[in-house]
PDB file of N, CA and C in Angstrom:
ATOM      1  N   UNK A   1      22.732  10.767   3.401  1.00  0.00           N
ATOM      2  CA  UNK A   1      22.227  11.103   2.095  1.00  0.00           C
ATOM      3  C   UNK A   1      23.102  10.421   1.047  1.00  0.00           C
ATOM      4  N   UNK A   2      22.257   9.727   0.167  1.00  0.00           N
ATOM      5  CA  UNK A   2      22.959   8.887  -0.772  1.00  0.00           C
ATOM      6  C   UNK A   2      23.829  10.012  -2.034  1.00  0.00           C
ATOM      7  N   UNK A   3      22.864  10.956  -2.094  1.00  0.00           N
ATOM      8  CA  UNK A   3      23.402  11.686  -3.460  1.00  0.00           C
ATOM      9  C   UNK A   3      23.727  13.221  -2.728  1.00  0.00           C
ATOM     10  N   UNK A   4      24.747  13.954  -2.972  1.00  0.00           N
ATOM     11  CA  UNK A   4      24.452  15.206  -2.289  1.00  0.00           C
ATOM     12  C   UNK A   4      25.036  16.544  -3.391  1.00  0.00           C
ATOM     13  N   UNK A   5      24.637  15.988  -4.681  1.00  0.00           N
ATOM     14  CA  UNK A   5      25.061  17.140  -5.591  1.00  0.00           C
ATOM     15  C   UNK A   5      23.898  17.214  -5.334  1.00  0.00           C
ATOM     16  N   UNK A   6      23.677  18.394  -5.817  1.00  0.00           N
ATOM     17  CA  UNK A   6      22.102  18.880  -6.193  1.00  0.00           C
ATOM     18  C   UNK A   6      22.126  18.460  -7.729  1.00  0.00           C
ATOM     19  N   UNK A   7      20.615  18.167  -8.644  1.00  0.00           N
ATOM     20  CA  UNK A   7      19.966  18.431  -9.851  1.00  0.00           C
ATOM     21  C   UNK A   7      19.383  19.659 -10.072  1.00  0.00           C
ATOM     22  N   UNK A   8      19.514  20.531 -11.084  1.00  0.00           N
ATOM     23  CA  UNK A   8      18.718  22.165 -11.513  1.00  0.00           C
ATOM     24  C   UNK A   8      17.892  20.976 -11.748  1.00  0.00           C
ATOM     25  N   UNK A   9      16.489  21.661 -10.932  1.00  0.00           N
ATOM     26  CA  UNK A   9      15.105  21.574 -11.045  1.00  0.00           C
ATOM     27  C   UNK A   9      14.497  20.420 -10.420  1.00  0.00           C
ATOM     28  N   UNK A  10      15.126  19.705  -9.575  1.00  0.00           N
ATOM     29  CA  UNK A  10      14.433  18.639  -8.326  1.00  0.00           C
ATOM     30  C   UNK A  10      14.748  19.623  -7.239  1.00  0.00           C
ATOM     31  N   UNK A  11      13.274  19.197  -6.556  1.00  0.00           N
ATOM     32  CA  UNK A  11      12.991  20.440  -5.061  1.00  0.00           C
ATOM     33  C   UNK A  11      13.590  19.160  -4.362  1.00  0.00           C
ATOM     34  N   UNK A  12      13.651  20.132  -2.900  1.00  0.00           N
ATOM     35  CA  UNK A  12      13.927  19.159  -1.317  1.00  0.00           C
ATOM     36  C   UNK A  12      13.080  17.605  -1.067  1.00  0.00           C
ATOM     37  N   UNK A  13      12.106  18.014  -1.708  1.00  0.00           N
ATOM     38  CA  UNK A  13      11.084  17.034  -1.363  1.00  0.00           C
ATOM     39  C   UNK A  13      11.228  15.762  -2.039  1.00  0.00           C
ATOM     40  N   UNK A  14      11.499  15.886  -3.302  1.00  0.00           N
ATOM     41  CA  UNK A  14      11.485  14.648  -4.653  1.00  0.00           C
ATOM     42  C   UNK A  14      13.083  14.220  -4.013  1.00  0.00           C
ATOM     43  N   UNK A  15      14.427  15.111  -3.318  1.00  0.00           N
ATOM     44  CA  UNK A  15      15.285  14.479  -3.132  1.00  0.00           C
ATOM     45  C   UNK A  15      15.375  13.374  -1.815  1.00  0.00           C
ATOM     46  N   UNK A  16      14.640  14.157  -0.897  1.00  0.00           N
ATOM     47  CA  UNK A  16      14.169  13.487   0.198  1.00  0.00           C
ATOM     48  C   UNK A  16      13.878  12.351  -0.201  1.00  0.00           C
ATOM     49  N   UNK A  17      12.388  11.957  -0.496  1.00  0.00           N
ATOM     50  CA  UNK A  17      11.775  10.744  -0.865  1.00  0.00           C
ATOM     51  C   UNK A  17      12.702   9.597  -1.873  1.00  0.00           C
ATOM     52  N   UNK A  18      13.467  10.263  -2.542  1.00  0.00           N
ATOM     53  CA  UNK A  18      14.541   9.139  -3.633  1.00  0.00           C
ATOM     54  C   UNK A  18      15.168   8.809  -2.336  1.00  0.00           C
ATOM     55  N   UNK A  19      15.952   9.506  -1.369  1.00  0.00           N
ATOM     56  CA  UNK A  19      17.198   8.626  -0.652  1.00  0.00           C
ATOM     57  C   UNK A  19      16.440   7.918   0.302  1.00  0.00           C
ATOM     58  N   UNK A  20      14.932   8.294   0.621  1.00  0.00           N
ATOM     59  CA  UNK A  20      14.230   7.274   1.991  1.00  0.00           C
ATOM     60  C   UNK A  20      14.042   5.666   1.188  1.00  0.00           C
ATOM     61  N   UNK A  21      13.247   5.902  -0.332  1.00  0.00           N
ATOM     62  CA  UNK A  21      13.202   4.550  -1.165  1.00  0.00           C
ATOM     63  C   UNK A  21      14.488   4.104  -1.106  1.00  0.00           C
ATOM     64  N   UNK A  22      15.495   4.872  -1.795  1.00  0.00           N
ATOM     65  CA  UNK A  22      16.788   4.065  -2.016  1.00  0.00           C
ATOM     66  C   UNK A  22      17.596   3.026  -0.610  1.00  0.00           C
ATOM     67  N   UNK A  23      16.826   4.069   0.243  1.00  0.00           N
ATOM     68  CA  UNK A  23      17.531   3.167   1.499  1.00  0.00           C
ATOM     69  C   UNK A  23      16.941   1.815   2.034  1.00  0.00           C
ATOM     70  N   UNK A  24      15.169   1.684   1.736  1.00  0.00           N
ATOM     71  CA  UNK A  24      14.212   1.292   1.966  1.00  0.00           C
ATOM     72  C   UNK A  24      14.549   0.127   0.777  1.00  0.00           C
ATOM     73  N   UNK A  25      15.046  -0.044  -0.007  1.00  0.00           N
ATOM     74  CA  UNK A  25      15.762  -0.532  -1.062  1.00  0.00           C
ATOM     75  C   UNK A  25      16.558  -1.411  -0.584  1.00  0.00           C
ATOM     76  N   UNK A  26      17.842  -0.691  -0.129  1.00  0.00           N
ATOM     77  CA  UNK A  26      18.869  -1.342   0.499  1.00  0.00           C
ATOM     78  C   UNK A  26      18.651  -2.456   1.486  1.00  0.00           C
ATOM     79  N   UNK A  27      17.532  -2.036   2.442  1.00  0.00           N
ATOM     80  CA  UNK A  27      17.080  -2.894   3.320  1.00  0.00           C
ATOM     81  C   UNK A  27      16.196  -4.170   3.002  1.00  0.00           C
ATOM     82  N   UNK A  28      15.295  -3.907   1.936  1.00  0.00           N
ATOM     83  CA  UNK A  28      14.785  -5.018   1.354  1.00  0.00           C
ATOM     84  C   UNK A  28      15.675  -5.799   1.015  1.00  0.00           C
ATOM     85  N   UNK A  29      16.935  -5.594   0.262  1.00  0.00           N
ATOM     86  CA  UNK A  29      18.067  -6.735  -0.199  1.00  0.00           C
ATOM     87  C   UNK A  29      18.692  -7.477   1.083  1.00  0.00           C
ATOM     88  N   UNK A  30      18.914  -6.397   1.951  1.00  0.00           N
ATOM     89  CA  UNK A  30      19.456  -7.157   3.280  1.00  0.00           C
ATOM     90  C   UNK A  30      18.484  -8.497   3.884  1.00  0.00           C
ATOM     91  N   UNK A  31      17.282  -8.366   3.746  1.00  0.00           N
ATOM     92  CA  UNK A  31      16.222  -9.128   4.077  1.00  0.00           C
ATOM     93  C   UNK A  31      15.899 -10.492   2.677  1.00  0.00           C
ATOM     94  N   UNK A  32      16.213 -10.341   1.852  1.00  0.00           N
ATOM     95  CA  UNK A  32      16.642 -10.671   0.635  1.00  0.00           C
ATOM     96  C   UNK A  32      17.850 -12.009   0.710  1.00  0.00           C
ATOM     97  N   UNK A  33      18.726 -11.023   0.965  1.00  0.00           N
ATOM     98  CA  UNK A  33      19.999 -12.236   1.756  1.00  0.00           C
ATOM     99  C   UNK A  33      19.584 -12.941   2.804  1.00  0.00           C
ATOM    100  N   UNK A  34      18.784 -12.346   3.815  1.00  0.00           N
ATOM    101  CA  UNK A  34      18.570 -13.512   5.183  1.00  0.00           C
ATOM    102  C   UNK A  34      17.620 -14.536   4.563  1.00  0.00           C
ATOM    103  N   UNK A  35      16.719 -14.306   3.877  1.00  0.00           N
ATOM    104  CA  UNK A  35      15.866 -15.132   3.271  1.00  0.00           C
ATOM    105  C   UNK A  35      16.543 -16.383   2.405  1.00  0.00           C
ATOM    106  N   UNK A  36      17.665 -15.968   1.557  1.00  0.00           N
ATOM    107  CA  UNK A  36      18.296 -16.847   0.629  1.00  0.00           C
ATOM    108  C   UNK A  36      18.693 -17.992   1.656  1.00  0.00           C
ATOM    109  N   UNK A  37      19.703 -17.310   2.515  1.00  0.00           N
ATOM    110  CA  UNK A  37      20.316 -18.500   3.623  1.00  0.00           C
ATOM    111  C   UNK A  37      19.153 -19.062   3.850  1.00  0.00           C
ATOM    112  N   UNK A  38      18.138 -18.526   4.555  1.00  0.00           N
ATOM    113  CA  UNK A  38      17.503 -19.344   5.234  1.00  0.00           C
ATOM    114  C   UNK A  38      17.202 -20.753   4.405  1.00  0.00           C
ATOM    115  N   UNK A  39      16.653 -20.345   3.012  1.00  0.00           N
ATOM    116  CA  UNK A  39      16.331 -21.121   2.206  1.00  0.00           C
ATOM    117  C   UNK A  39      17.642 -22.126   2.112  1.00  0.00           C
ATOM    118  N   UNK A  40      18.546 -22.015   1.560  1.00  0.00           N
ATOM    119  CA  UNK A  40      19.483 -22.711   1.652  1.00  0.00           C
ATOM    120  C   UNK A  40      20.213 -24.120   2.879  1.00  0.00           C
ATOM    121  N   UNK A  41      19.614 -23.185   3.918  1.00  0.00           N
ATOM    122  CA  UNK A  41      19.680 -24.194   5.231  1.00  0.00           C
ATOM    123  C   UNK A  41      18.722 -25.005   5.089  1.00  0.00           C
ATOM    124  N   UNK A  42      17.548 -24.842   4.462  1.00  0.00           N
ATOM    125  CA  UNK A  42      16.366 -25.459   4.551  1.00  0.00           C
ATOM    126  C   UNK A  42      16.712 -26.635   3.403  1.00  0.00           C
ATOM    127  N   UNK A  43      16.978 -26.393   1.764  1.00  0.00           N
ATOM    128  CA  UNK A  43      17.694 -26.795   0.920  1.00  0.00           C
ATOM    129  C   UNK A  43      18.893 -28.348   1.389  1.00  0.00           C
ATOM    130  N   UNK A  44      19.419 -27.998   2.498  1.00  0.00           N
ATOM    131  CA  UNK A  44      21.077 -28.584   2.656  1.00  0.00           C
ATOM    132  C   UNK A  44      20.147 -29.704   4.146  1.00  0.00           C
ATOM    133  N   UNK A  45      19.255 -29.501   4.423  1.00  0.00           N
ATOM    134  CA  UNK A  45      18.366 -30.294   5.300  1.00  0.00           C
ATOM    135  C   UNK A  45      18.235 -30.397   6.769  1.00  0.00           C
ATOM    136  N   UNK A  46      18.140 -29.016   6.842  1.00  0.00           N
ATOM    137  CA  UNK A  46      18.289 -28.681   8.733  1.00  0.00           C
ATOM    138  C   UNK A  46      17.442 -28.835   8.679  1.00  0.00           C
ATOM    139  N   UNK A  47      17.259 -29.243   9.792  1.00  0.00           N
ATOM    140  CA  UNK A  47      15.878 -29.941  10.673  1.00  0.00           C
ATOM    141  C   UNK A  47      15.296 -28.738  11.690  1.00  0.00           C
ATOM    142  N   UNK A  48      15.900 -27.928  11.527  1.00  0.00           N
ATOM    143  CA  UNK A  48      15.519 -26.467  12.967  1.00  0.00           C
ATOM    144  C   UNK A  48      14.189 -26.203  12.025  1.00  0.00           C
ATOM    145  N   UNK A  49      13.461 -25.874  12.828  1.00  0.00           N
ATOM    146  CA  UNK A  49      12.151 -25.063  12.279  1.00  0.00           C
ATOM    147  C   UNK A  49      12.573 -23.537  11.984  1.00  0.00           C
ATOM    148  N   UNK A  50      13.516 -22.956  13.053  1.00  0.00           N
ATOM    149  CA  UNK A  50      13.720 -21.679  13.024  1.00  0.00           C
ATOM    150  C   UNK A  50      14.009 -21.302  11.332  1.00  0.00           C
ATOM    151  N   UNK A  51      14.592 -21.855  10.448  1.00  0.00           N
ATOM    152  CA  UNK A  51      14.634 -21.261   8.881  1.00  0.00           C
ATOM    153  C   UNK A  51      13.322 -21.415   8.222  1.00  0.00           C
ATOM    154  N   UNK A  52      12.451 -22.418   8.587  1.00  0.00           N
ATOM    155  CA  UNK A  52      11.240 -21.860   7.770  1.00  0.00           C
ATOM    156  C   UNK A  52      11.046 -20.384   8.111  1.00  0.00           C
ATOM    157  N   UNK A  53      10.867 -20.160   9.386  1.00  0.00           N
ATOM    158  CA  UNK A  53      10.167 -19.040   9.853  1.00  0.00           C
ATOM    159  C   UNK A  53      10.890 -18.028   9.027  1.00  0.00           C
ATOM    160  N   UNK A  54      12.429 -18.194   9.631  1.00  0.00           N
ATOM    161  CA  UNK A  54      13.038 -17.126   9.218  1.00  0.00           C
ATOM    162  C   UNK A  54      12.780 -16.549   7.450  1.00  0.00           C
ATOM    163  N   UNK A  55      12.659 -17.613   6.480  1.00  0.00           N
ATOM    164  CA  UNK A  55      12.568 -17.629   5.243  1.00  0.00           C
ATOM    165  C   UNK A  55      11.360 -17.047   4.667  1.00  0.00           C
ATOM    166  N   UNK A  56      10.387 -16.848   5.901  1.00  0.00           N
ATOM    167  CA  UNK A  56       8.803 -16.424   5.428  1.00  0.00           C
ATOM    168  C   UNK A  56       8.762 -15.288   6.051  1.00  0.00           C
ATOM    169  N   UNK A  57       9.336 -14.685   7.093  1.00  0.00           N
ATOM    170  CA  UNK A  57       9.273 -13.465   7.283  1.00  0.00           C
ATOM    171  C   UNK A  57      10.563 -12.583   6.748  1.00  0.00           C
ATOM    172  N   UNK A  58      11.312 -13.053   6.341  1.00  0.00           N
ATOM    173  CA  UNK A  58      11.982 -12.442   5.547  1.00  0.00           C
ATOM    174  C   UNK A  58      11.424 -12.231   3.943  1.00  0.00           C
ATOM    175  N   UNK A  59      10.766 -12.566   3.795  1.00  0.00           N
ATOM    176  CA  UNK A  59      10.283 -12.956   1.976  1.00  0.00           C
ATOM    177  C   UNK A  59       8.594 -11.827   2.441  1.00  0.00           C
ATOM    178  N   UNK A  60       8.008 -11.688   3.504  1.00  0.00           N
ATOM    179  CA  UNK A  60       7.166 -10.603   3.812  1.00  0.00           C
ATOM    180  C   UNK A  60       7.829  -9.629   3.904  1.00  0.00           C
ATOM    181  N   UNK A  61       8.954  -9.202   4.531  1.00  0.00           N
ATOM    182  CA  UNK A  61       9.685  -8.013   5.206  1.00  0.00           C
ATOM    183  C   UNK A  61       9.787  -7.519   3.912  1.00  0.00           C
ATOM    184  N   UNK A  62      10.783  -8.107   2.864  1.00  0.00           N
ATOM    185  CA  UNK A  62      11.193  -7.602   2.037  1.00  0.00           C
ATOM    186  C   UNK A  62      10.008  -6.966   0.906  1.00  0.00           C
ATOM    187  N   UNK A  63       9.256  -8.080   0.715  1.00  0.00           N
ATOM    188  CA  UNK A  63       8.445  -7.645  -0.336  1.00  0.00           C
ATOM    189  C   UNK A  63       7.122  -6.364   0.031  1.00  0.00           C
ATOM    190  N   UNK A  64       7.101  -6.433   1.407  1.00  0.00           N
ATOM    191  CA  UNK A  64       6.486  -5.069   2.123  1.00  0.00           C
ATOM    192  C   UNK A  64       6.729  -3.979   1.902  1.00  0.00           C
ATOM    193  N   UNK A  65       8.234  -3.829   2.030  1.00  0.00           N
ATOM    194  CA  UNK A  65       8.883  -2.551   1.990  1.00  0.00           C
ATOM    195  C   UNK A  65       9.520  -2.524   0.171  1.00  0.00           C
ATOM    196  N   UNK A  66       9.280  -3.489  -0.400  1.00  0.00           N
ATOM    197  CA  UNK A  66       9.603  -3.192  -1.924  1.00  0.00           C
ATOM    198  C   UNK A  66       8.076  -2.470  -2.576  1.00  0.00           C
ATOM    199  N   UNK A  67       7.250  -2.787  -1.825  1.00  0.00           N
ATOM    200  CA  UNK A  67       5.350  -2.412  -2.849  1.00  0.00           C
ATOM    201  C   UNK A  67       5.224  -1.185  -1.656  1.00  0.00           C
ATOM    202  N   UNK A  68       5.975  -0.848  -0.543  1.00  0.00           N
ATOM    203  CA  UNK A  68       5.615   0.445   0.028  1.00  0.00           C
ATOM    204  C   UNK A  68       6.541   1.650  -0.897  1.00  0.00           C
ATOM    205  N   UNK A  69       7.748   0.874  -1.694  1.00  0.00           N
ATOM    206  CA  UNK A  69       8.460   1.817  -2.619  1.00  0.00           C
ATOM    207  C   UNK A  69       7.507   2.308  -3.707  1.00  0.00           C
ATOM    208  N   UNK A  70       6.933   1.319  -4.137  1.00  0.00           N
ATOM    209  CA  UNK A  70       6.508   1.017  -5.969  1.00  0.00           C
ATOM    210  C   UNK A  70       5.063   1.705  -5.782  1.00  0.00           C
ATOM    211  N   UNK A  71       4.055   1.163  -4.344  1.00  0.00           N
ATOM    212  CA  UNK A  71       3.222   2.045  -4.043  1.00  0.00           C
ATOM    213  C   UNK A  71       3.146   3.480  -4.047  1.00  0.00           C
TER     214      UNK A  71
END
């Protein structure tokens, strides 16, 4: 649990759902960073195919779980 004071007048439920986004959050950035590298390898002129991929499913991952927040 990210926060563990309590707020007078947020129930269990509204605290629940903030620390699942906030974490769901966290993880989008992590996916965020793999994406940058990837790009960057791609940028500096590796020839591996593996960073496209990596750069496009990272740039889905993230933005999935950012519009399942905002949703």
């Amino acid at each position: 649990m990210l926060w563990k004071r309590r707020v007078p007048g947020t129930s269990s439920v509204i605290r629940f759902f903030g620390n699942v986004f906030a974490w769901i959050s966290l993880l989008a950035g992590a996916f965020d960073g793999l994406e940058n590298l990837a790009l960057i390898q791609f940028l500096l002129g590796s020839e591996l195919t593996f960073w496209n991929g990596m750069s496009r499913w990272s740039a889905l991952a993230k933005f999935g779980l950012l519009l399942s927040v905002m949703g």
